[in-house]
C-alpha atoms as a PDB file:
ATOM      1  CA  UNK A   1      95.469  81.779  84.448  1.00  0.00           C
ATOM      2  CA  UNK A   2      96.698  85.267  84.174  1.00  0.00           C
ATOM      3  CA  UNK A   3      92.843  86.390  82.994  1.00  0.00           C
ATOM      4  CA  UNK A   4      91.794  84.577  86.167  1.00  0.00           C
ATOM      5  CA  UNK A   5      94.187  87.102  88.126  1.00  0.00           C
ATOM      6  CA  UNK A   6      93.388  90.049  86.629  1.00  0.00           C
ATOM      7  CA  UNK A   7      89.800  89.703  87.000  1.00  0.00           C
ATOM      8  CA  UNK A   8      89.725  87.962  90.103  1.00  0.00           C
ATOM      9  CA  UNK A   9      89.903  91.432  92.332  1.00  0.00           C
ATOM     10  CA  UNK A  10      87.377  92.806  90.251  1.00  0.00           C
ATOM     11  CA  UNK A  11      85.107  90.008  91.330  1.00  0.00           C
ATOM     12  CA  UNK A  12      85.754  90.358  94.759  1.00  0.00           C
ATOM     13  CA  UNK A  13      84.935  94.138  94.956  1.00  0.00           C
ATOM     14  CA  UNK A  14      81.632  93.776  93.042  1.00  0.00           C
ATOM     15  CA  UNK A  15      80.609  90.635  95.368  1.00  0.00           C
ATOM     16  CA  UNK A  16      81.381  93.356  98.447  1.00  0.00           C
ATOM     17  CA  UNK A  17      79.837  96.285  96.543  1.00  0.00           C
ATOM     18  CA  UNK A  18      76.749  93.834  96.404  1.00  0.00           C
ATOM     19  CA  UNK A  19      76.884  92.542 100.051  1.00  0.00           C
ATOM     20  CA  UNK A  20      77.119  96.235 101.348  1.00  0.00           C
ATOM     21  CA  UNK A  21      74.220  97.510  99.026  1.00  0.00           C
ATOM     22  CA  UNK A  22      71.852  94.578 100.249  1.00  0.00           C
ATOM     23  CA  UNK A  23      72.837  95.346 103.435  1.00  0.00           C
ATOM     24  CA  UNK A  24      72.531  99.301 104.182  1.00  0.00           C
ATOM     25  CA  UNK A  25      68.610  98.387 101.853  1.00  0.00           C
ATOM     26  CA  UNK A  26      68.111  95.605 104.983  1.00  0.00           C
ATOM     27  CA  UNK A  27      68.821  97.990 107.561  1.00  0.00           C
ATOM     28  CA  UNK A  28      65.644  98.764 108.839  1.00  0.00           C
ATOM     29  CA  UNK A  29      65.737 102.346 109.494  1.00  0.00           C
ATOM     30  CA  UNK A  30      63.335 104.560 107.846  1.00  0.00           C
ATOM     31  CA  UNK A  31      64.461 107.900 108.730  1.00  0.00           C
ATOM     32  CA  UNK A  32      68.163 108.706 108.025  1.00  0.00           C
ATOM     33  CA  UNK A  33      67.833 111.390 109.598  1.00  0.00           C
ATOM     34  CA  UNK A  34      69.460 114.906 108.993  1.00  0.00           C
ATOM     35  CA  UNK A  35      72.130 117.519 110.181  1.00  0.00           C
ATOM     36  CA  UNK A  36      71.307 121.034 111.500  1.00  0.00           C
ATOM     37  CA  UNK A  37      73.613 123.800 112.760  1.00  0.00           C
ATOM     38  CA  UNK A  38      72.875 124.056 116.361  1.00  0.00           C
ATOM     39  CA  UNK A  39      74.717 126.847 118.400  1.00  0.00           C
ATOM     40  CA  UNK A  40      77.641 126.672 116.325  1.00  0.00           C
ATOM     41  CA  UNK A  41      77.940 122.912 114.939  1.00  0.00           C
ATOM     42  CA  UNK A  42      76.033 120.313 113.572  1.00  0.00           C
ATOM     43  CA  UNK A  43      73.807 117.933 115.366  1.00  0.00           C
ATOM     44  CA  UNK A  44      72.421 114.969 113.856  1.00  0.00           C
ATOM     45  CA  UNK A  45      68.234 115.181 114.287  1.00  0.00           C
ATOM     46  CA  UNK A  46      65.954 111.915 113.842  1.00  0.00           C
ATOM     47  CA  UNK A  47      67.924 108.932 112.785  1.00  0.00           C
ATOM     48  CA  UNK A  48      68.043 104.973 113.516  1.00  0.00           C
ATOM     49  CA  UNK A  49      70.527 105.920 116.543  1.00  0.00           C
ATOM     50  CA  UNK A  50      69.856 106.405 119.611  1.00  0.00           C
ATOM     51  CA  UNK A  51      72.027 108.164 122.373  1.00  0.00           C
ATOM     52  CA  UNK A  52      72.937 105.018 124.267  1.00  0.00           C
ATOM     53  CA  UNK A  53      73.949 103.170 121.373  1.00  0.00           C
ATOM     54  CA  UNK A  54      76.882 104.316 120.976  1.00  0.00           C
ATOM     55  CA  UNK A  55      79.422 104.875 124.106  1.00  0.00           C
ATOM     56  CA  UNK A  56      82.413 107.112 124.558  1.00  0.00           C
ATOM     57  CA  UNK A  57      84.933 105.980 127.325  1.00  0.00           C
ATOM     58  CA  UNK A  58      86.109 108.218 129.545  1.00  0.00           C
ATOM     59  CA  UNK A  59      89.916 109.589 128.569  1.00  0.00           C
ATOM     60  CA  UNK A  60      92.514 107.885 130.757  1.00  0.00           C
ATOM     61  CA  UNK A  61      94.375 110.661 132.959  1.00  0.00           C
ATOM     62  CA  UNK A  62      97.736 111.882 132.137  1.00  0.00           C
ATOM     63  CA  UNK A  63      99.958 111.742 134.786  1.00  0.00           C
ATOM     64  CA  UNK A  64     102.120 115.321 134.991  1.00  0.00           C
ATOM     65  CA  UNK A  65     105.540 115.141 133.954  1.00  0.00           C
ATOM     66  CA  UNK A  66     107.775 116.302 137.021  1.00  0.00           C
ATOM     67  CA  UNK A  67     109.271 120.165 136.631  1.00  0.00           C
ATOM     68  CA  UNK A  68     112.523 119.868 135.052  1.00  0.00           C
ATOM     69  CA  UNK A  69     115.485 121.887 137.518  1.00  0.00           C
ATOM     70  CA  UNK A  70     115.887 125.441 136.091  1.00  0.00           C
ATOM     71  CA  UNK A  71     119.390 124.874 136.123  1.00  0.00           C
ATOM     72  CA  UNK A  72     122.091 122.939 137.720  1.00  0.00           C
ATOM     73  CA  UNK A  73     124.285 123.395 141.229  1.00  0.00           C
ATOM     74  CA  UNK A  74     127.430 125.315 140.248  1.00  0.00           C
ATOM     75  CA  UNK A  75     130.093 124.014 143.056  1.00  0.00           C
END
């Protein structure tokens, strides 16, 4: 039983190692695509993805924090 244990994780991880192989060779896209330094930074050129796959919300605003009183009334 405490074989079973020890191995057992091992299993696991090779069963996902396999899943995750098969899956990125199933994938269906035939150009990777590549990187290349555009003004600056990189830029990802040809590819499976498009540029309305994947969407970026818009940040929420931060509200402004109110000014703090220089200093307080002496009376």
């Amino acid at each position: 039983m405490t074989r079973l244990r020890a191995i057992a994780p091992l299993l696991v991880a090779a069963v996902l190692t396999a899943i995750a192989v098969v899956t990125v060779k199933s994938a269906g896209c035939d150009d990777p695509g590549h990187y290349e330094l555009v003004g600056g930074g990189y830029q990802l050129v040809g590819g499976c993805i498009a540029p309305g796959d994947i969407l970026v919300p818009e940040p929420a605003p931060v509200t402004p924090l109110p000014a703090a009183d220089p200093a307080p009334a002496k009376s």
